[in-house]
C-alpha atoms as a PDB file:
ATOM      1  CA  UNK A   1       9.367   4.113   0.733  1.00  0.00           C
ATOM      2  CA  UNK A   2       9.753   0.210   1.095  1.00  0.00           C
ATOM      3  CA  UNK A   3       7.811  -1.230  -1.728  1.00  0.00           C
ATOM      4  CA  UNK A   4       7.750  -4.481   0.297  1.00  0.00           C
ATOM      5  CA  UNK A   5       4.599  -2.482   2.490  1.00  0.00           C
ATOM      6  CA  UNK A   6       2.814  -2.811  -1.191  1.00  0.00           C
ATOM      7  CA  UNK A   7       3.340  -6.332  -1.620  1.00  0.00           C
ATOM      8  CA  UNK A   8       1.161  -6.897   1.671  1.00  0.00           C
ATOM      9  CA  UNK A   9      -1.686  -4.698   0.229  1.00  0.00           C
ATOM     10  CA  UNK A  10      -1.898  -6.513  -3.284  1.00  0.00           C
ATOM     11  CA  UNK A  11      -1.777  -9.844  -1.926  1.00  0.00           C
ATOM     12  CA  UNK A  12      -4.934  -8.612   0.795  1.00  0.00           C
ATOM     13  CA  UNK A  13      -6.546  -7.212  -2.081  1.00  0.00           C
ATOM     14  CA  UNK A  14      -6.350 -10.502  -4.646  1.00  0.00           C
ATOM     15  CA  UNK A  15      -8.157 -12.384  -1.157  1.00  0.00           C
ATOM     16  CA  UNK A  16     -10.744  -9.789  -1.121  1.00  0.00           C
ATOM     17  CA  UNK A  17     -11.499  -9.829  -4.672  1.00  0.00           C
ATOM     18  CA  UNK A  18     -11.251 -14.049  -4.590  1.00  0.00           C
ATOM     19  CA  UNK A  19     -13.591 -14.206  -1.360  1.00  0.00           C
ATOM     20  CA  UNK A  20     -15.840 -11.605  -2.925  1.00  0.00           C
ATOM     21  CA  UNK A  21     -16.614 -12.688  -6.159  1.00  0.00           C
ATOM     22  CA  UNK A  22     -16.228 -16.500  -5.286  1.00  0.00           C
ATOM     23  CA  UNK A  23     -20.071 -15.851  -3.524  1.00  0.00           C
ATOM     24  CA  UNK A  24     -21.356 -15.018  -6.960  1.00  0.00           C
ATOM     25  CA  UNK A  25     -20.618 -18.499  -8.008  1.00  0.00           C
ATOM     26  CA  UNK A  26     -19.068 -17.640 -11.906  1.00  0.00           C
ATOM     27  CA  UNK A  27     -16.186 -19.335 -13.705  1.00  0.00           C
ATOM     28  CA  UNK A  28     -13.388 -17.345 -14.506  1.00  0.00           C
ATOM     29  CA  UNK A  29     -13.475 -17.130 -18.769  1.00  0.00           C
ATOM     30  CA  UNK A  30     -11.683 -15.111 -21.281  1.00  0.00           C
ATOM     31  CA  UNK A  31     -13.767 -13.512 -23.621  1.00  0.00           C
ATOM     32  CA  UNK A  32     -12.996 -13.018 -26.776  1.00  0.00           C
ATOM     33  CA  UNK A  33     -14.673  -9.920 -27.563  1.00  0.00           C
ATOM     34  CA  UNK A  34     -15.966  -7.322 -24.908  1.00  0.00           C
ATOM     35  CA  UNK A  35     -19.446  -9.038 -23.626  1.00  0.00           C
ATOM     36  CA  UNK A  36     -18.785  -6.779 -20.252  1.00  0.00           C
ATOM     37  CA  UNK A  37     -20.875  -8.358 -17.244  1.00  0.00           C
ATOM     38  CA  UNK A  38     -21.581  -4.738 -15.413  1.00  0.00           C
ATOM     39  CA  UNK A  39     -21.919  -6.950 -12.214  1.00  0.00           C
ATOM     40  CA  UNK A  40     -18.720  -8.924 -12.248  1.00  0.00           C
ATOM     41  CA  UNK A  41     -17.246  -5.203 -13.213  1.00  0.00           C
ATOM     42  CA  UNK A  42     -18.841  -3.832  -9.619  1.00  0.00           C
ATOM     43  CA  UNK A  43     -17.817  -6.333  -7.945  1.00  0.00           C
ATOM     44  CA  UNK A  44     -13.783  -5.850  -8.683  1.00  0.00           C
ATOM     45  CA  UNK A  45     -14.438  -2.278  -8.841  1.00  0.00           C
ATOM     46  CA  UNK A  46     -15.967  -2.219  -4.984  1.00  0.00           C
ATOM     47  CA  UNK A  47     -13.233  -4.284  -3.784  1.00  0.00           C
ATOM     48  CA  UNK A  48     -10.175  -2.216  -5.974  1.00  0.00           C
ATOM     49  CA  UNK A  49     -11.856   0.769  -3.856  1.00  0.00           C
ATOM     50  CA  UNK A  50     -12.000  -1.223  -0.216  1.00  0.00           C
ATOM     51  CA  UNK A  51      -8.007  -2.962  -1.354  1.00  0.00           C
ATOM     52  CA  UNK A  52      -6.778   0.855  -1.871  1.00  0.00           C
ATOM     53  CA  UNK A  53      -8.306   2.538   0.831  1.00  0.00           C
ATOM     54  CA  UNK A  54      -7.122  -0.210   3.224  1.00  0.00           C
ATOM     55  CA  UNK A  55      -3.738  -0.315   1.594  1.00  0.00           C
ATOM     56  CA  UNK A  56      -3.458   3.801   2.021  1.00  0.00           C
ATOM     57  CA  UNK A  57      -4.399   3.191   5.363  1.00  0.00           C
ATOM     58  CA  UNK A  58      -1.657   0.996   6.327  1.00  0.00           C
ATOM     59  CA  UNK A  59       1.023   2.697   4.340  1.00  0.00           C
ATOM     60  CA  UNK A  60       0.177   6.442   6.340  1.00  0.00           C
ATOM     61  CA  UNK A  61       0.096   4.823   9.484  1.00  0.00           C
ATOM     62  CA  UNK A  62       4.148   3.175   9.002  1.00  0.00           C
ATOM     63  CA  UNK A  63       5.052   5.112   6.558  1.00  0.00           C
ATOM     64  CA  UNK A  64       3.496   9.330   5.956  1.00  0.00           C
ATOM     65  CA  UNK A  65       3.134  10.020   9.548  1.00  0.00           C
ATOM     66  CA  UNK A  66       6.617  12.013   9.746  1.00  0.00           C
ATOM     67  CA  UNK A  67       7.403  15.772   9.227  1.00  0.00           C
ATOM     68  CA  UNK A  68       5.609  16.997   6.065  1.00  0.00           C
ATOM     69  CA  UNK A  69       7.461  18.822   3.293  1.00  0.00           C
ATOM     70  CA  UNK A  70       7.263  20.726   0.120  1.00  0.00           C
ATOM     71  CA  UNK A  71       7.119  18.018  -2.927  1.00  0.00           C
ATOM     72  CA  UNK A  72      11.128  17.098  -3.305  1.00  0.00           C
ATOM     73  CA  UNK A  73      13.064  14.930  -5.268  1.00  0.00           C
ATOM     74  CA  UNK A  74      15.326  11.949  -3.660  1.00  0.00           C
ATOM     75  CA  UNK A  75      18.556  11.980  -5.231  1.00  0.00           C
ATOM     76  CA  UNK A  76      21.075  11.197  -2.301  1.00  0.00           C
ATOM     77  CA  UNK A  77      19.903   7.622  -1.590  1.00  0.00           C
ATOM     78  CA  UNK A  78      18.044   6.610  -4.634  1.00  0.00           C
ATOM     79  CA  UNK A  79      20.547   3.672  -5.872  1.00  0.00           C
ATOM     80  CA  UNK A  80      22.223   3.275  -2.176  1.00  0.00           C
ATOM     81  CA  UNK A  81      19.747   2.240  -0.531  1.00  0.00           C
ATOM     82  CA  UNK A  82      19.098  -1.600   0.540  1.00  0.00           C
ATOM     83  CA  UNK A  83      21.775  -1.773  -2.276  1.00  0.00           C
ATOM     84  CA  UNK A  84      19.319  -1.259  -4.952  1.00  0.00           C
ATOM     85  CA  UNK A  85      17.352  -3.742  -3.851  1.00  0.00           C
ATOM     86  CA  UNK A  86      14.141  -2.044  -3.234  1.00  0.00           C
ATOM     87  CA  UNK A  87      14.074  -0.983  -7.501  1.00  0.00           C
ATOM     88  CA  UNK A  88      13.088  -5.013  -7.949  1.00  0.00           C
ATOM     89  CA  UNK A  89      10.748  -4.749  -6.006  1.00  0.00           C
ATOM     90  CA  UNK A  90       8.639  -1.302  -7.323  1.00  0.00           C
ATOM     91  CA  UNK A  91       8.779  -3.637 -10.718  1.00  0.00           C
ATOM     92  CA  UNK A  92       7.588  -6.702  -8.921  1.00  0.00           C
ATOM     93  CA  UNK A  93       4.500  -5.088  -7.506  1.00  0.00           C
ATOM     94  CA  UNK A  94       2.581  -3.416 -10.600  1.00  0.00           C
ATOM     95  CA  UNK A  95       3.412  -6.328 -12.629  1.00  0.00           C
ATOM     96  CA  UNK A  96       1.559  -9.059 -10.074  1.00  0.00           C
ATOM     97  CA  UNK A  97      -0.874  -6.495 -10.185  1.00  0.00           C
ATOM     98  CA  UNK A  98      -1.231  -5.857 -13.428  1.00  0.00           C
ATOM     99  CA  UNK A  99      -1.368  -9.560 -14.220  1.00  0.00           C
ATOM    100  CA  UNK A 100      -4.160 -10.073 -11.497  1.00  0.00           C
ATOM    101  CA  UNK A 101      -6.108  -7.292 -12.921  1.00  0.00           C
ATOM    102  CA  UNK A 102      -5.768  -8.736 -16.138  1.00  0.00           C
ATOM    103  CA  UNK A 103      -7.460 -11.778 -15.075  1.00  0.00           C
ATOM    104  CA  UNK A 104     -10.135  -9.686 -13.516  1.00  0.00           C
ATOM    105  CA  UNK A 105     -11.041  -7.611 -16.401  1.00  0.00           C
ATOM    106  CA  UNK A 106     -11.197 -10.435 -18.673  1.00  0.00           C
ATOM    107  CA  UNK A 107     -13.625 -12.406 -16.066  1.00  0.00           C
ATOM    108  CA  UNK A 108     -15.793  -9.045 -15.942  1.00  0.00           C
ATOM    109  CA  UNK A 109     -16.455  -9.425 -20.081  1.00  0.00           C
ATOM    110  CA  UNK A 110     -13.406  -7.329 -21.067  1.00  0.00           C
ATOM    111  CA  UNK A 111     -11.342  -9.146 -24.016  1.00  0.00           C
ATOM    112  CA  UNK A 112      -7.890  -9.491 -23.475  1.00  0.00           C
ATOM    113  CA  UNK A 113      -5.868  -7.148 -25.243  1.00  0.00           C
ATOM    114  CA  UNK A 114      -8.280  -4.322 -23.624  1.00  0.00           C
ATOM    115  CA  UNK A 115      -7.497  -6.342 -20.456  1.00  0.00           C
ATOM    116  CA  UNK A 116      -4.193  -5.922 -20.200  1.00  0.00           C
ATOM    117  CA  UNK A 117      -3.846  -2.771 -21.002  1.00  0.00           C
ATOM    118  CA  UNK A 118      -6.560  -1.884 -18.304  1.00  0.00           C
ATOM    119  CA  UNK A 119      -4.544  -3.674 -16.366  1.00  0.00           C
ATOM    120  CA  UNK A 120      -1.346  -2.291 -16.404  1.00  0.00           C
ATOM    121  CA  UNK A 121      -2.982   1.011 -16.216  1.00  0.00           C
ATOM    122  CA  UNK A 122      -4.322   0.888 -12.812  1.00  0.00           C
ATOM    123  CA  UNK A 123      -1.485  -0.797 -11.493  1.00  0.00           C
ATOM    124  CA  UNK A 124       0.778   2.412 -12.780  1.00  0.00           C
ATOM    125  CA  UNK A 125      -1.479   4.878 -11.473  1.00  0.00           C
ATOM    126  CA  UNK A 126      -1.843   3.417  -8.286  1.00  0.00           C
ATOM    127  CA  UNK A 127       2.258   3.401  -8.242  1.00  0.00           C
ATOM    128  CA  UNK A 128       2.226   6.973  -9.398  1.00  0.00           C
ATOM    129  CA  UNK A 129       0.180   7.998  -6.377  1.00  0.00           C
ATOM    130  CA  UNK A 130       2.240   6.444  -3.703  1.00  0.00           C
ATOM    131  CA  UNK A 131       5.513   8.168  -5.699  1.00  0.00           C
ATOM    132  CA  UNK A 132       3.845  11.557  -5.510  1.00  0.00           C
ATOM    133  CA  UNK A 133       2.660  10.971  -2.108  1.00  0.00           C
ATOM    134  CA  UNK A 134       6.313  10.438  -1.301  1.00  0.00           C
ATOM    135  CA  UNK A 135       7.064  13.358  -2.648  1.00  0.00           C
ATOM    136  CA  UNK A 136       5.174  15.552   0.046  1.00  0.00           C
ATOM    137  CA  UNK A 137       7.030  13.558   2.809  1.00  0.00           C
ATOM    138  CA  UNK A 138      10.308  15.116   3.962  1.00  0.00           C
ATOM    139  CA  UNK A 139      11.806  11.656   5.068  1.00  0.00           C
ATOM    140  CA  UNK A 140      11.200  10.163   1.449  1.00  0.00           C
ATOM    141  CA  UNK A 141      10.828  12.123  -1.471  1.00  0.00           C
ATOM    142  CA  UNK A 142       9.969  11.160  -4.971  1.00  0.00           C
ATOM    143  CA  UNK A 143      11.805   8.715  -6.376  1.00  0.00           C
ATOM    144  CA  UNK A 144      13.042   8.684 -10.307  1.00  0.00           C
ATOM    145  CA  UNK A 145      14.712   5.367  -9.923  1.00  0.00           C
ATOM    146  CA  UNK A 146      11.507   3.909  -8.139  1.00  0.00           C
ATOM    147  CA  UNK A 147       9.262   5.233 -10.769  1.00  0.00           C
ATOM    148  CA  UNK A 148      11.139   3.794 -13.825  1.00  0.00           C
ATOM    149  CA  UNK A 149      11.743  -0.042 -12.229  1.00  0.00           C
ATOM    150  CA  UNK A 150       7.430   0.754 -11.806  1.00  0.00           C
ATOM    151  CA  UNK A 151       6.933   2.127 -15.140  1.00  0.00           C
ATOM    152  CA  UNK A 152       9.106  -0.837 -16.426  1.00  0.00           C
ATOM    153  CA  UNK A 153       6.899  -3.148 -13.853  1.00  0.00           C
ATOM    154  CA  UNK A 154       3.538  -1.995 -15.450  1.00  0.00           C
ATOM    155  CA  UNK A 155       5.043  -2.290 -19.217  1.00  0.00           C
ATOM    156  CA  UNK A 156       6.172  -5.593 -18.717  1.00  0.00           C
ATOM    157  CA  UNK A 157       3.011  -7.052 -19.001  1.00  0.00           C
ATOM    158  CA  UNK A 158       1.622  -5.510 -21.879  1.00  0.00           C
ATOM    159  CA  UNK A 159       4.869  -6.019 -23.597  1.00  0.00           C
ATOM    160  CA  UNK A 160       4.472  -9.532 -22.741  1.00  0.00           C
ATOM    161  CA  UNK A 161       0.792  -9.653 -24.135  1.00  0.00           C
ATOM    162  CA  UNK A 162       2.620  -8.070 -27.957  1.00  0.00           C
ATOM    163  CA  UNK A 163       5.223 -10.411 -27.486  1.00  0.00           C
ATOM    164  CA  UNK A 164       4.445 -13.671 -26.076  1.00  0.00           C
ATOM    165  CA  UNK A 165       8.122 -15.393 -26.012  1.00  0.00           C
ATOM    166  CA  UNK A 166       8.554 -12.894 -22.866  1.00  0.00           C
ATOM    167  CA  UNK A 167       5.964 -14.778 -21.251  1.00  0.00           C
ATOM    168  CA  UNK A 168       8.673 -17.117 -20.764  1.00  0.00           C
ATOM    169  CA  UNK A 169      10.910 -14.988 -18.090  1.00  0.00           C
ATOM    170  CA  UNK A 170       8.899 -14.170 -15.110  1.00  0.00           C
ATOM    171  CA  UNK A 171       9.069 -12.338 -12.113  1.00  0.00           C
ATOM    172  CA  UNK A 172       8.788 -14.088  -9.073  1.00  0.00           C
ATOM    173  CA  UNK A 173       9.848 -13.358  -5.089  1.00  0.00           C
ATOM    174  CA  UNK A 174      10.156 -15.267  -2.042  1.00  0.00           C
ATOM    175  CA  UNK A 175      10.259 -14.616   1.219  1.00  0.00           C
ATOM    176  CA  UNK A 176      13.156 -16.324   4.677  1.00  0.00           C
ATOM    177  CA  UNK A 177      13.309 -15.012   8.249  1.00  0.00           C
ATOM    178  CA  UNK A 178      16.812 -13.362   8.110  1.00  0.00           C
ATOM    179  CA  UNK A 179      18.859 -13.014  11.439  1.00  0.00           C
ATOM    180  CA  UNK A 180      18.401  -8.867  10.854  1.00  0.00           C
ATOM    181  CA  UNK A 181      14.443  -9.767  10.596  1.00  0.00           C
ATOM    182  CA  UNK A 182      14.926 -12.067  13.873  1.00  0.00           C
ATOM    183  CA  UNK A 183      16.448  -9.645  15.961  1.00  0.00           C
ATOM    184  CA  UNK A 184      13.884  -7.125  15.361  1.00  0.00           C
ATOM    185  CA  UNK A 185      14.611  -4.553  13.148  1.00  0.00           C
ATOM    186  CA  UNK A 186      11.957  -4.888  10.978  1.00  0.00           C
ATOM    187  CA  UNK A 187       7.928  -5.473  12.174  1.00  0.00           C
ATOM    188  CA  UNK A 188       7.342  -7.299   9.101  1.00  0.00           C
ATOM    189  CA  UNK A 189       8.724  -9.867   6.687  1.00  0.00           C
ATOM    190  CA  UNK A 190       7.991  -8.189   3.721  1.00  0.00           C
ATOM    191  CA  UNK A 191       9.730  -4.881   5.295  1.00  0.00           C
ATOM    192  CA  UNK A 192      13.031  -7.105   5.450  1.00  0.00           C
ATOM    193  CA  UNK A 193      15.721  -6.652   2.433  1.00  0.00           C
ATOM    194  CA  UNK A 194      17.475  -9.622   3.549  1.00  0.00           C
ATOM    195  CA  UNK A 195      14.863 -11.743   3.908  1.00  0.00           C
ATOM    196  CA  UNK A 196      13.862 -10.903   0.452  1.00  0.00           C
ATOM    197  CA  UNK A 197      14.686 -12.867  -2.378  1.00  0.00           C
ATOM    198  CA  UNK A 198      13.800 -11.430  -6.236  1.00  0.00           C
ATOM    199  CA  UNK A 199      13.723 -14.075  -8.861  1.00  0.00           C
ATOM    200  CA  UNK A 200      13.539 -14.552 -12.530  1.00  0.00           C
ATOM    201  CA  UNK A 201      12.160 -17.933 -13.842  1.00  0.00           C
ATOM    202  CA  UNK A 202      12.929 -18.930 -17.102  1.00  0.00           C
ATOM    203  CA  UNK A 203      10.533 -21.495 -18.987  1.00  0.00           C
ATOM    204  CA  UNK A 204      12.957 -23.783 -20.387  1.00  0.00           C
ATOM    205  CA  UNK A 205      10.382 -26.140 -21.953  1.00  0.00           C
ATOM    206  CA  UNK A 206       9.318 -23.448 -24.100  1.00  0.00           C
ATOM    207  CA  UNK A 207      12.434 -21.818 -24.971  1.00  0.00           C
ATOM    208  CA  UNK A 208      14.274 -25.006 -26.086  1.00  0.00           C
ATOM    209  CA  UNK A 209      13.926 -26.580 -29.637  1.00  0.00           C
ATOM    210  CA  UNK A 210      11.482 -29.316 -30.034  1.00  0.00           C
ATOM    211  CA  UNK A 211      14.134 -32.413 -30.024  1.00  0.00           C
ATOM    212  CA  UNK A 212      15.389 -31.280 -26.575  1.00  0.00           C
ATOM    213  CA  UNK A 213      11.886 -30.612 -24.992  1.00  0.00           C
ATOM    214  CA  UNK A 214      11.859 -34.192 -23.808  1.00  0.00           C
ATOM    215  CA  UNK A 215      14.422 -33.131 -21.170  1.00  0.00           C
ATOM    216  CA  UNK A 216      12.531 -30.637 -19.570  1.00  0.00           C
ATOM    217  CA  UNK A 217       9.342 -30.989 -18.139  1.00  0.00           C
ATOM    218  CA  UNK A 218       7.034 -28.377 -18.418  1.00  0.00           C
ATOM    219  CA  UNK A 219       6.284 -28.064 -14.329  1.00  0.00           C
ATOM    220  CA  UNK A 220       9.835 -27.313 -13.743  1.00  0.00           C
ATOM    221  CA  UNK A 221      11.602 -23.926 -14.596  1.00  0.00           C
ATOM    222  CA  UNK A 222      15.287 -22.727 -14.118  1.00  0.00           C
ATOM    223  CA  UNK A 223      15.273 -19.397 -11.937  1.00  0.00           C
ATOM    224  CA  UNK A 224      17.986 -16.881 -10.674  1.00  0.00           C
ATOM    225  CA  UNK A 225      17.632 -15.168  -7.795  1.00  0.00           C
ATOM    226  CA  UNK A 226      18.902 -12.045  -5.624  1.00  0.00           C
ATOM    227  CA  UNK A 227      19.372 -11.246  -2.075  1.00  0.00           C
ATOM    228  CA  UNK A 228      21.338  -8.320   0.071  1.00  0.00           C
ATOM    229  CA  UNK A 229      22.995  -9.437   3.480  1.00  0.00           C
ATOM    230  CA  UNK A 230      24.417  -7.550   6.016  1.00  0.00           C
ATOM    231  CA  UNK A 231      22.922  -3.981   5.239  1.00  0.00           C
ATOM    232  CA  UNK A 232      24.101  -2.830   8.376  1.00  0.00           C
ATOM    233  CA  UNK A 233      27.217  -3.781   8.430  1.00  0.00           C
ATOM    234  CA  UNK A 234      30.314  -1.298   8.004  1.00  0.00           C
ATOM    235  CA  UNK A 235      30.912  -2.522   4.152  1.00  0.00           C
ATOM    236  CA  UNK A 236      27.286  -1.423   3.988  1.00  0.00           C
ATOM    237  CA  UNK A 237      26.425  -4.902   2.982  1.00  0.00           C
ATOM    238  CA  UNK A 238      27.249  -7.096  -0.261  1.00  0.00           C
ATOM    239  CA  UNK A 239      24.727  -8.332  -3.029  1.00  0.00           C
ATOM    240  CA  UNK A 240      24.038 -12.745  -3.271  1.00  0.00           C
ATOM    241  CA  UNK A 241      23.459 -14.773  -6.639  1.00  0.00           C
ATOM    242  CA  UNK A 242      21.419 -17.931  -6.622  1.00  0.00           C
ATOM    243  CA  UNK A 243      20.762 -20.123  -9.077  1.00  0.00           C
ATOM    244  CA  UNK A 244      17.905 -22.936  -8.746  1.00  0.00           C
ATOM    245  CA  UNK A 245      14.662 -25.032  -9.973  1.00  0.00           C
ATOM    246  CA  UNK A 246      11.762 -23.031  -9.602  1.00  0.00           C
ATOM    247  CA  UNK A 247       7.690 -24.565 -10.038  1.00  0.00           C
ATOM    248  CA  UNK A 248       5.420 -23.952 -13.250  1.00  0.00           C
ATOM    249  CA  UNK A 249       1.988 -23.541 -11.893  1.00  0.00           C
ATOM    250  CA  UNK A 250       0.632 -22.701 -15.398  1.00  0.00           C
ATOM    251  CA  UNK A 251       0.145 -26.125 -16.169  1.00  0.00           C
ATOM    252  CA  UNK A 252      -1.971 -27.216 -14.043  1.00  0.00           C
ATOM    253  CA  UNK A 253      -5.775 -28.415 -14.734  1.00  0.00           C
ATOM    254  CA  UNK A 254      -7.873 -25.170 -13.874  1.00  0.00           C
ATOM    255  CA  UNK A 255     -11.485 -26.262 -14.566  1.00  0.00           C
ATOM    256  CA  UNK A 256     -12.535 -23.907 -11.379  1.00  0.00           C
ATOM    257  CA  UNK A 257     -11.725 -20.166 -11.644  1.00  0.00           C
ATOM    258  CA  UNK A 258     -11.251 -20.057  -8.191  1.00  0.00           C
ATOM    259  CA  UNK A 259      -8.303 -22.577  -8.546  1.00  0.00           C
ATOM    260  CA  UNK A 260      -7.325 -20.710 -11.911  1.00  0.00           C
ATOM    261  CA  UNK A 261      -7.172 -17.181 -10.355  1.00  0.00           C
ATOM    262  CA  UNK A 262      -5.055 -18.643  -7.541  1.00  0.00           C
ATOM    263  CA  UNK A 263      -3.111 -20.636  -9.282  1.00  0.00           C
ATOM    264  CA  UNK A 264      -1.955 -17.892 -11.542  1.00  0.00           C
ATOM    265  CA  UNK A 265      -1.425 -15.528  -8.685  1.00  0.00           C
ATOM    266  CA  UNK A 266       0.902 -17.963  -6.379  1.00  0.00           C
ATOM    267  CA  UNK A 267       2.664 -18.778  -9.592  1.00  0.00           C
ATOM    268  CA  UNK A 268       4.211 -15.401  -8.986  1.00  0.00           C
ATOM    269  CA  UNK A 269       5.845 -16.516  -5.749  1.00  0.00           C
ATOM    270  CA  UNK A 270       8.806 -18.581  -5.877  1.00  0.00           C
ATOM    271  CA  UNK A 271       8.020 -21.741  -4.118  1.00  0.00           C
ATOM    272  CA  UNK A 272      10.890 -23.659  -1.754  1.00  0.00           C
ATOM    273  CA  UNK A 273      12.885 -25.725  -4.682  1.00  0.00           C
ATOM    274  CA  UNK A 274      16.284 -26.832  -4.887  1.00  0.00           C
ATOM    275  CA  UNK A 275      19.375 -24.013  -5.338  1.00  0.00           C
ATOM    276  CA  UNK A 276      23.073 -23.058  -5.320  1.00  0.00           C
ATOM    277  CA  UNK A 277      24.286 -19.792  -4.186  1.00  0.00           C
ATOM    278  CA  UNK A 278      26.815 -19.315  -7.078  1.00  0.00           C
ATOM    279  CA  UNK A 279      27.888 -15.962  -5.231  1.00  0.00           C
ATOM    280  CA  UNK A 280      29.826 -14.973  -2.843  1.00  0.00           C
ATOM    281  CA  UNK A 281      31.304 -18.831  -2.391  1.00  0.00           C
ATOM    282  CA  UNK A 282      29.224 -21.773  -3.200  1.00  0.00           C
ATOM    283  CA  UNK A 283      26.135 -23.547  -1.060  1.00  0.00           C
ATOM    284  CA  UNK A 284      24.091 -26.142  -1.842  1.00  0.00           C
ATOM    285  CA  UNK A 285      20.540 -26.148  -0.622  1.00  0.00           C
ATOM    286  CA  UNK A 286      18.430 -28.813  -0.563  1.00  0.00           C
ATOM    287  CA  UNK A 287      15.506 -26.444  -0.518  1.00  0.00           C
ATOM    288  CA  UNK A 288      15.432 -22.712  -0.857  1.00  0.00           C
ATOM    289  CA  UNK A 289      12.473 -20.817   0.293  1.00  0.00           C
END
């Protein structure tokens, strides 16, 4: 199944929980110790149930309503297709969720460490479903290669929680109209390979030593990033390297929660900044979106 479908639903679901909760009028804090607030707690629990159910909505209606099937394994097309493309992307979506859930926990009274785990939890067992669910679809099938980029997906954060120096690579995507997505053979963006672009930002300010910190600001990361083109050509398409400047959102003020809780979740989308495509051949952009 395109992941890209589940992209859509956790970005409708962080607005529902944000427009939600912001009419309760709280600050986002991180307790220390559990002090759980069984209201806050309802409140992300009531819209996790409305997110999901919308979000299995829209996946049956473009995605299960083919010929059922006995559960089945994919093994044919499980690296070939979209040129591997798609296994980015089942990482990419547990980890923003996992991350937003994080945040969500901790403003319900959960301390952080519990948080996280929580966290990366639900947003494996919500992958696990959809994998299954595959399964039972004779089009799709489940997926071992889609399971293990969202087992790694899910892990990430938690690993990053243990370890904090990983909290200086993160996973960010981006989205640009491709010609494919322009003459129609997608409905939607986020269904589009090539207009997909998978980064990974790297927080040089923290990763340098502390005599070369001075030369790099804290607001602006280094990033590399991945498309596909030309998926249906003949070749069957070739792979494209960037390498660019990518936004730190993290250091912003964030006195309001609202502003912290969607601060921290656009910080997972690569803003337009300025790039080379290092392969194939070399272009300069002024801005890459």
């Amino acid at each position: 199944m395109n992941c890209r479908t589940r992209l859509f639903n956790s970005l409708f679901f962080i607005l529902l929980c944000s427009s939600v909760c912001a009419q309760t009028g709280y600050r986002l804090t991180e307790e220390k110790s559990d002090s759980v607030n069984y209201l806050r707690l309802g409140l992300v629990t009531g819209a996790t149930a409305g997110g999901f159910l919308y979000g299995y909505v829209l996946q049956h209606n473009m995605w299960w309503k083919g010929e059922k099937s006995n559960f089945h394994f994919e093994w044919q097309h499980d690296w070939t297709y979209a040129l591997g493309a798609d296994k980015y992307g089942h990482a990419y979506f547990p980890y923003l969720l996992s991350n937003v859930y994080t945040k969500l926990f901790q403003w319900s009274g959960i301390e952080e460490g519990k948080s996280v785990w929580y966290g990366s939890a639900l947003g494996m067992t919500y992958q696990t479903y959809i994998e299954v669910r595959d399964g039972f679809s004779k089009e799709w099938g489940f997926s071992w290669g889609d399971f293990t980029a969202d087992l790694l997906g899910s892990a990430y954060p938690v690993l990053q929680y243990h370890y904090p120096y990983l909290k200086n690579f993160i996973f960010k995507i981006s989205y640009y109209p491709s010609e494919r997505f322009k003459n129609h053979h997608n409905s939607y963006l986020v269904d589009d390979y090539e207009s997909t672009y998978d980064w990974i930002s790297f927080d040089l300010h923290n990763i340098v030593p502390q005599n070369m910190k001075q030369f790099f600001p804290p607001y602006i990361n280094i990033a590399i990033g991945h498309s596909v083109k030309e998926l249906d050509s003949p070749s069957g398409g070739h792979h494209e390297f960037f390498l660019g400047l990518d936004w730190n959102l993290k250091v912003l003020p964030d006195n309001c929660w609202l502003f912290s809780i969607l601060k921290n979740t656009i910080g997972y989308y690569h803003l337009p900044a300025p790039a080379v495509k290092i392969y194939p051949g070399v272009v300069w952009y002024g801005l890459k979106f």
